[in-house]
Structures are given as structure tokens and as C-alpha cells.
Protein backbone atom coordinates (compact mmCIF):
# COMPACT_ATOMS: atom_id res chain seq x y z
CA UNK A 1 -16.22 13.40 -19.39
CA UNK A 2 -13.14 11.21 -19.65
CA UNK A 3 -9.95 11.71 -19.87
CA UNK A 4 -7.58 9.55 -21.20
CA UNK A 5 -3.84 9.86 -20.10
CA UNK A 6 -0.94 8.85 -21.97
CA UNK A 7 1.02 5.62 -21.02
CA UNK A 8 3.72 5.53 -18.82
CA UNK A 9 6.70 3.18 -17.99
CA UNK A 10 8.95 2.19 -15.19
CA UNK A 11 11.41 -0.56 -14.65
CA UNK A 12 12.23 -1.41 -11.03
CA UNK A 13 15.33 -1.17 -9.95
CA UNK A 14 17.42 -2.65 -6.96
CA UNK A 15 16.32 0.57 -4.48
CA UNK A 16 12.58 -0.26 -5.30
CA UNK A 17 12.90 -3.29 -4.04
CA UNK A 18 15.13 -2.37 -1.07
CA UNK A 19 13.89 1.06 0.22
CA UNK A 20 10.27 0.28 0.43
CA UNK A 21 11.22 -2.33 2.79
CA UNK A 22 13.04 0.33 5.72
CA UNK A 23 9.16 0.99 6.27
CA UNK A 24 7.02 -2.37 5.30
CA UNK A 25 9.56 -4.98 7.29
CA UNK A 26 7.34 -7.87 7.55
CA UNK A 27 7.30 -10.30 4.65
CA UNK A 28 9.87 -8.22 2.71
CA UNK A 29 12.29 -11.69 1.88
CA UNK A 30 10.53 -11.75 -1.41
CA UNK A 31 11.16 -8.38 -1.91
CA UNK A 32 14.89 -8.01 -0.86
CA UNK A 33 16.52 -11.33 -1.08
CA UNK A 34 17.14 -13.34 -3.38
CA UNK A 35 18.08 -16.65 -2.53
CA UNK A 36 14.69 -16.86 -0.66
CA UNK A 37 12.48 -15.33 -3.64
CA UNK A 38 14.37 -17.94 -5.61
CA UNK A 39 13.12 -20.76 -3.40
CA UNK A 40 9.28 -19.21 -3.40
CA UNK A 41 6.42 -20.01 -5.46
CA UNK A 42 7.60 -16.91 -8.08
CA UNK A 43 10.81 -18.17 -8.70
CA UNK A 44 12.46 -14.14 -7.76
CA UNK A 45 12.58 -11.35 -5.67
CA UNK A 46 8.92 -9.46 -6.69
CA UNK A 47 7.78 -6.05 -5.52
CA UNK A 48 6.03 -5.04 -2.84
CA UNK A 49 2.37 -4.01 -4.30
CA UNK A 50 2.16 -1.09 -2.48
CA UNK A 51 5.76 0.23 -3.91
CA UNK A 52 4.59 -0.58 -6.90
CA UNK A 53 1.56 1.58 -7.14
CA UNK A 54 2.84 4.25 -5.73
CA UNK A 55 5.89 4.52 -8.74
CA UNK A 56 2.88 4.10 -10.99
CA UNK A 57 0.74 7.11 -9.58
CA UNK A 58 4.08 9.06 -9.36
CA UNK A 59 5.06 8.78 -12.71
CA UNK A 60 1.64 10.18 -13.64
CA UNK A 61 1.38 13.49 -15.23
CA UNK A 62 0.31 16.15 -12.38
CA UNK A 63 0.44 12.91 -10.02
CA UNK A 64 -0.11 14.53 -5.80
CA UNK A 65 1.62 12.99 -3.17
CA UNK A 66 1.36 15.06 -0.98
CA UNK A 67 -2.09 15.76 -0.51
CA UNK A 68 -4.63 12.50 -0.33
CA UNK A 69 -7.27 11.44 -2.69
CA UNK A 70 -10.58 11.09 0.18
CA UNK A 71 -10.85 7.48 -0.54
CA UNK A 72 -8.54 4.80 -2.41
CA UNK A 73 -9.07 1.12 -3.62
CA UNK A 74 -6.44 -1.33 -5.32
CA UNK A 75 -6.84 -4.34 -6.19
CA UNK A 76 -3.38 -5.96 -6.49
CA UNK A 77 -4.11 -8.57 -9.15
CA UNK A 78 0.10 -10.64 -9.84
CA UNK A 79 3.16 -9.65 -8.69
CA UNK A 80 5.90 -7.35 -10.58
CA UNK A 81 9.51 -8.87 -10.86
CA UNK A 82 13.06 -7.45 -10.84
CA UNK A 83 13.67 -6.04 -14.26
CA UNK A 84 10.38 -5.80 -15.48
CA UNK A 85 9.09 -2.69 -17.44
CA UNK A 86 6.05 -1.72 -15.89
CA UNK A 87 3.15 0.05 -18.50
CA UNK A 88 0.76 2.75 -16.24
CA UNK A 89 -2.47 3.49 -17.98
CA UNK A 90 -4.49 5.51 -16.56
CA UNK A 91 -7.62 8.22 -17.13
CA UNK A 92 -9.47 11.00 -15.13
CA UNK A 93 -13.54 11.60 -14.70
CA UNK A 94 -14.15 14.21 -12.46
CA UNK A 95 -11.87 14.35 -9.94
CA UNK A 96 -11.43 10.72 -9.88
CA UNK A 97 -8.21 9.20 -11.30
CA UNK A 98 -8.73 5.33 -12.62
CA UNK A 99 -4.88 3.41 -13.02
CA UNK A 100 -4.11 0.00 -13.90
CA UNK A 101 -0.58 -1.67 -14.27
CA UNK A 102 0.58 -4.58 -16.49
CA UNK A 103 3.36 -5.80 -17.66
CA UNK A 104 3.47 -7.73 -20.94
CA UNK A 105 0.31 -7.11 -21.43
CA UNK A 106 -0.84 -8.85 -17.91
CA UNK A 107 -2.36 -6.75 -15.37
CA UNK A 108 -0.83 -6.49 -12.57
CA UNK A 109 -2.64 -4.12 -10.16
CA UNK A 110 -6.25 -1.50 -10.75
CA UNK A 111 -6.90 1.23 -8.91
CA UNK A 112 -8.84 4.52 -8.15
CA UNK A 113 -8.10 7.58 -6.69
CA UNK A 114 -11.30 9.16 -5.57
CA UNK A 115 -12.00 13.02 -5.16
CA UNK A 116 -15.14 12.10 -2.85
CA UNK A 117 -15.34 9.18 -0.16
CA UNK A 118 -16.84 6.25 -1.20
CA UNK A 119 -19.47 4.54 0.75
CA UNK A 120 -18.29 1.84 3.14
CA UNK A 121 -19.18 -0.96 2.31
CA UNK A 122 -19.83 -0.54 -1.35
CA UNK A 123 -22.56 -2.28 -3.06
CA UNK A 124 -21.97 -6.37 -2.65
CA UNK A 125 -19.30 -6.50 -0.53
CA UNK A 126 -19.76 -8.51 2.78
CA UNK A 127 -20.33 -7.03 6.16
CA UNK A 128 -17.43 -6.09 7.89
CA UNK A 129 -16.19 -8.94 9.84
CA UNK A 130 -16.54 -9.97 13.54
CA UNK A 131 -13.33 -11.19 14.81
CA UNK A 132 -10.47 -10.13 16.88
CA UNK A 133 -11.75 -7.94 19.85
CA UNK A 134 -11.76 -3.79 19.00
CA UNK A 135 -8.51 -1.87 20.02
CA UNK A 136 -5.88 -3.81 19.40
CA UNK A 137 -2.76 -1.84 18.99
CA UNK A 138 0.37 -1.92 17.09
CA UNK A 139 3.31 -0.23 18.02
CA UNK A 140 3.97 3.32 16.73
CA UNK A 141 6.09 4.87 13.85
CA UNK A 142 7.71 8.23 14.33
CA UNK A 143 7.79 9.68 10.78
CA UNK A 144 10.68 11.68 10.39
CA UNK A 145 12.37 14.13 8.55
CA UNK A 146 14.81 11.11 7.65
CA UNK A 147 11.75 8.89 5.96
CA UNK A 148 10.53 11.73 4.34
CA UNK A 149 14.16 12.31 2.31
CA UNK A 150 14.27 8.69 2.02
CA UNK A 151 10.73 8.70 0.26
CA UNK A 152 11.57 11.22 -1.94
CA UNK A 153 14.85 10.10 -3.06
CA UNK A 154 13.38 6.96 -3.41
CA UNK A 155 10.72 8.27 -6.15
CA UNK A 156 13.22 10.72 -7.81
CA UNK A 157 11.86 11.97 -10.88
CA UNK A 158 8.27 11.09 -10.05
CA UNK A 159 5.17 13.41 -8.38
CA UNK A 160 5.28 16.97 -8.04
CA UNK A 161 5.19 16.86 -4.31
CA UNK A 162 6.92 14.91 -1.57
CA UNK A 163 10.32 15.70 -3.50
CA UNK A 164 11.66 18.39 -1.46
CA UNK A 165 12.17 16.59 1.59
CA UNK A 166 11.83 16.75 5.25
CA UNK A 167 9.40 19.19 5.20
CA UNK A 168 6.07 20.01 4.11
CA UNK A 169 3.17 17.67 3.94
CA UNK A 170 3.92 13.75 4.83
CA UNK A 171 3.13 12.18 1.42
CA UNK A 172 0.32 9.45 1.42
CA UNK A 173 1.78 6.60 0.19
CA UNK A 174 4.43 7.14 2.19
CA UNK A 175 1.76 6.37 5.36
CA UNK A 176 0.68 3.73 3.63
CA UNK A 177 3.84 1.64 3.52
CA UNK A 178 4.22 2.93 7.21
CA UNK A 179 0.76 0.95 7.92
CA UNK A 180 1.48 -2.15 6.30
CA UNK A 181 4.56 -2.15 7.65
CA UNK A 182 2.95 -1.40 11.49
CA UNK A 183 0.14 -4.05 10.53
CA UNK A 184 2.96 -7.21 9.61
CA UNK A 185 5.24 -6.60 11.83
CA UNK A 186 2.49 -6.84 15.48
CA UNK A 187 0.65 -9.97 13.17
CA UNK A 188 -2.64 -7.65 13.32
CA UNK A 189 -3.96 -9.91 10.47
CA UNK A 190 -3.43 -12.83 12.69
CA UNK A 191 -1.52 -14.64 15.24
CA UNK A 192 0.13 -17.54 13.14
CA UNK A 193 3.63 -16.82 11.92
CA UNK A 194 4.41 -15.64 8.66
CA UNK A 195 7.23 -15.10 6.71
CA UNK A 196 5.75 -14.09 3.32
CA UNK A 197 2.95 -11.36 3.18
CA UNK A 198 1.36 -10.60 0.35
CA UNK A 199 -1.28 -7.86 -0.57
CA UNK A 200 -4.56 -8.74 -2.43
CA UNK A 201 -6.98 -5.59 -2.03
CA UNK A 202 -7.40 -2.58 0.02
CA UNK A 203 -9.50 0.35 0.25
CA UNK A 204 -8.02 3.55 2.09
CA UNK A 205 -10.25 6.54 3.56
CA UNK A 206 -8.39 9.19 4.39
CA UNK A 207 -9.53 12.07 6.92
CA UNK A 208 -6.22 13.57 8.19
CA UNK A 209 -2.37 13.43 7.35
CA UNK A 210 0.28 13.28 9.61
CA UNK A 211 3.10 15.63 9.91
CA UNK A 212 6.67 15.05 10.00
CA UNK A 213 7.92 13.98 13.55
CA UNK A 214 4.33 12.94 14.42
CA UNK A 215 3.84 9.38 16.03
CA UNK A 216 1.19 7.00 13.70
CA UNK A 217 -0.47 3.40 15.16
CA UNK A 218 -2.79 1.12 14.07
CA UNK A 219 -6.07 0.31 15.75
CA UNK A 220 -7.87 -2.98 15.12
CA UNK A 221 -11.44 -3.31 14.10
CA UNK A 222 -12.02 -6.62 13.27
CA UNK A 223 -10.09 -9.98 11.47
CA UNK A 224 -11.01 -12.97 10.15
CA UNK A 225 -8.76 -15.60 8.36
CA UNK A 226 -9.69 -18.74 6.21
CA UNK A 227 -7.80 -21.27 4.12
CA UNK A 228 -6.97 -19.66 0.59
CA UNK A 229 -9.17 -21.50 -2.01
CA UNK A 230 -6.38 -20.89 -4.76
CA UNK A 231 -3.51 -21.27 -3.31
CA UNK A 232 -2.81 -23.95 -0.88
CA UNK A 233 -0.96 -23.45 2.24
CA UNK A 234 -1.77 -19.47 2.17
CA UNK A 235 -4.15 -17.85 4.62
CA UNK A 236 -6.34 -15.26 3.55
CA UNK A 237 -7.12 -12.38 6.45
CA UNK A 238 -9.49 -9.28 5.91
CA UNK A 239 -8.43 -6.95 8.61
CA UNK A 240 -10.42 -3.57 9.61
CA UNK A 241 -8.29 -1.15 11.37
CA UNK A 242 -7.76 2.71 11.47
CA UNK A 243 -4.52 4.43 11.24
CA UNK A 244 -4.23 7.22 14.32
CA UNK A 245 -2.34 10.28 15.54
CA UNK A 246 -0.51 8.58 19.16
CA UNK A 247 0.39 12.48 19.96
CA UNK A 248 -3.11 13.85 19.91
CA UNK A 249 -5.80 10.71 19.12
CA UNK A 250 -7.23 12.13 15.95
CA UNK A 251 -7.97 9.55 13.45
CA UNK A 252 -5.89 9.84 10.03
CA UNK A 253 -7.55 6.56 8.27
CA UNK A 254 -9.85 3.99 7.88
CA UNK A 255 -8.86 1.05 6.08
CA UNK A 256 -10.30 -2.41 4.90
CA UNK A 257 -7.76 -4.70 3.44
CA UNK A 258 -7.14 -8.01 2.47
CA UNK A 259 -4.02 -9.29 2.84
CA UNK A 260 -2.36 -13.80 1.87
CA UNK A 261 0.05 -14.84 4.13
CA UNK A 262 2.02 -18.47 4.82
């Protein structure tokens, strides 16, 4: 049986543009400056895809942060811009939680939150592919008591955990920006430079959480990169990678994503 939720609405603000970016780095002109947004292909600063989902799924009535759904996909289908009022839908079968985002009508990101892991790869999708050698390593990320404050001032009135604050559980999304953040900034979805990253679809397993002053790396699986059909002058890199404990070794993630850069 389905559940249908009732719609909710954001705006983003100047810190949702700005505070995401302490942890994501790479690629975060178009998110926190202006005159360069201005000069890019959107015409304005635009929100980082992963900020924005995670205000969506916060605002959401009974919305978790603190403890991960097993597996997550997104599909991040056009960018959010300052000012814009952001409409969450969103509905529940099972234990799974379906949310999509638009604005004006136009989506702008689908997603689902899903109580059991899904199979890897799902039905159609490509073999995972051969490219960079295994075990390539970022650098690390010490989350602190410091990020996890940040975080949670930074979502305010949203999710019923990861609002207290330098303590208790290290909220997923919140490992998420993290990652991204680890993956752009050691060019683990290839070697050219880039100054603009953008997200176009990822899917998230998650089999442990960090805690707060644990150290968090990435681990490269595989990457590939090809000429974006749509949008000339952008690369488009799948990267496979896990997200691991540097203290102890356990893995925390597994993660396919897809990511344009130029």
C-alpha cells in the first residue's frame, strides 16, 4: 500500500549555497560565486544536487538522518537556482520512501530511499566499468564534532535527527557531501582538470556509519569518461568506489555514480 505524503516547500537561501560547500570543495564556483555562475551555461549561482536533496528529505515529515536507508538512488535531473521555491513530493510503500523535486512545475531531481538493498546492478544497467586500476585513494576527512554542528545548523528546522549536534550518530547525507567532496577534490573521476562538477545520478549502499571524530576515504573501483552527447565540451565519468573507515578498514559504502565535468 501507498502512501501519499503531503507537499513540501523550501527556498534556498545564501547558507545553502555556502555551507554545503565547507565539505563538497571541488566545483563549488557555481554554487558560491557569483560572478562565475553568471558567466556559466545557467546564467547563476545553482545548488549543489546533493544539498538539495538532502533539504528535500529533511523537510519530510518523520524524515531520518541519522540512521541510513540500506540503499539510495537519485537521479539529479536540472539544477535549482538562488531564490527558487523548491516543491518536495514524495510517498511511502513499505519501507521505501519515493521523492521527487521540481520547481515550477519542472523536475528537478527523483529519488528513493530503500528499506532493503537493491541489487547491484539493477536490471539494464551496464556492467560496471573497467578503467582506472583498483585502490586508488583519496585523502581522508576527519568528521568532527565541528561538521556535525555545522550540518545541523545548516538544516535547522528540518529531520528529527542530526539536530542536536556533535554527538550521536553522523547523519548520512552529511557523509555523502563528505564523499563528493573527497571524490572532486583527488580528480577520482578523472585526471583532466575541472572547474565545474556537476552530479547526474548516483546510487548509495550503505553498510556502516561513521562516528564523530572517525577518519572516512574513498577507494576506487573503476572509471571511465566519454564526451557528453548533450552537452558539448562536458565529460561524462561513471566512477565505482567505496567509502571506508581509515581508523579500522571496515567498509561504510558502496557507491556507483555518475558525475559531468568541464
Amino acid at each position: 500500500m501507498t502512501e501519499e505524503l503531503d507537499p513540501v516547500y523550501f527556498t534556498t537561501r545564501e547558507r545553502d549555497f555556502l555551507i554545503p560547500a565547507v565539505w563538497e570543495g571541488t566545483g563549488d564556483e557555481l554554487h558560491t560565486n557569483r560572478l562565475v555562475a553568471a558567466a556559466s551555461d545557467f546564467g547563476g549561482r545553482i545548488m549543489s544536487g546533493i544539498a538539495t536533496m538532502t533539504l528535500a528529505v529533511a523537510r519530510l515529515d518523520g524524515a531520518d538522518l541519522g540512521a541510513p536507508p540500506a540503499c539510495l538512488e537519485w537521479d539529479f535531473a536540472g539544477p535549482v537556482r538562488e531564490g527558487e521555491k523548491v516543491r518536495v513530493d514524495a510517498s511511502r510503500t513499505g519501507g521505501d520512501l519515493t521523492v521527487a523535486t521540481s520547481v515550477d512545475g519542472v523536475t528537478t531531481g527523483t529519488g528513493v530511499l530503500r528499506a532493503a538493498p537493491a541489487d547491484l546492478p539493477a536490471p539494464g544497467d551496464p556492467p560496471a566499468p573497467a578503467g582506472r586500476p583498483d585502490g586508488a585513494r583519496s585523502r581522508g576527512w576527519t568528521i568532527t564534532a565541528a561538521d556535525l554542528e555545522l550540518f545541523a545548523d545548516w538544516i535547522g528546522d528540518g529531520g528529527e535527527d542530526g539536530r542536536d549536534g556533535g554527538s550521536g550518530p553522523v547523519p548520512w547525507p552529511l557523509l555523502i557531501l563528505v564523499t563528493s567532496g573527497l571524490m572532486g577534490r583527488d580528480r577520482l573521476f578523472g585526471d583532466a582538470p575541472s572547474g565545474q562538477v556537476l552530479n547526474r545520478w548516483m546510487r548509495w549502499r550503505f553498510a556502516s556509519m561513521p562516528v564523530t571524530g572517525e577518519t572516512v576515504h574513498c577507494v576506487l573501483r573503476s572509471q571511465t569518461s566519454r564526451r557528453s552527447r548533450t552537452r558539448p565540451g562536458d565529460q561524462v565519468s561513471r566512477i565505482v568506489l567505496d567509502t571506508r573507515s581509515a581508523d579500522d578498514g571496515r567498509a561504510l559504502t558502496e557507491i556507483d555514480w555518475v558525475v559531468l565535468s568541464r
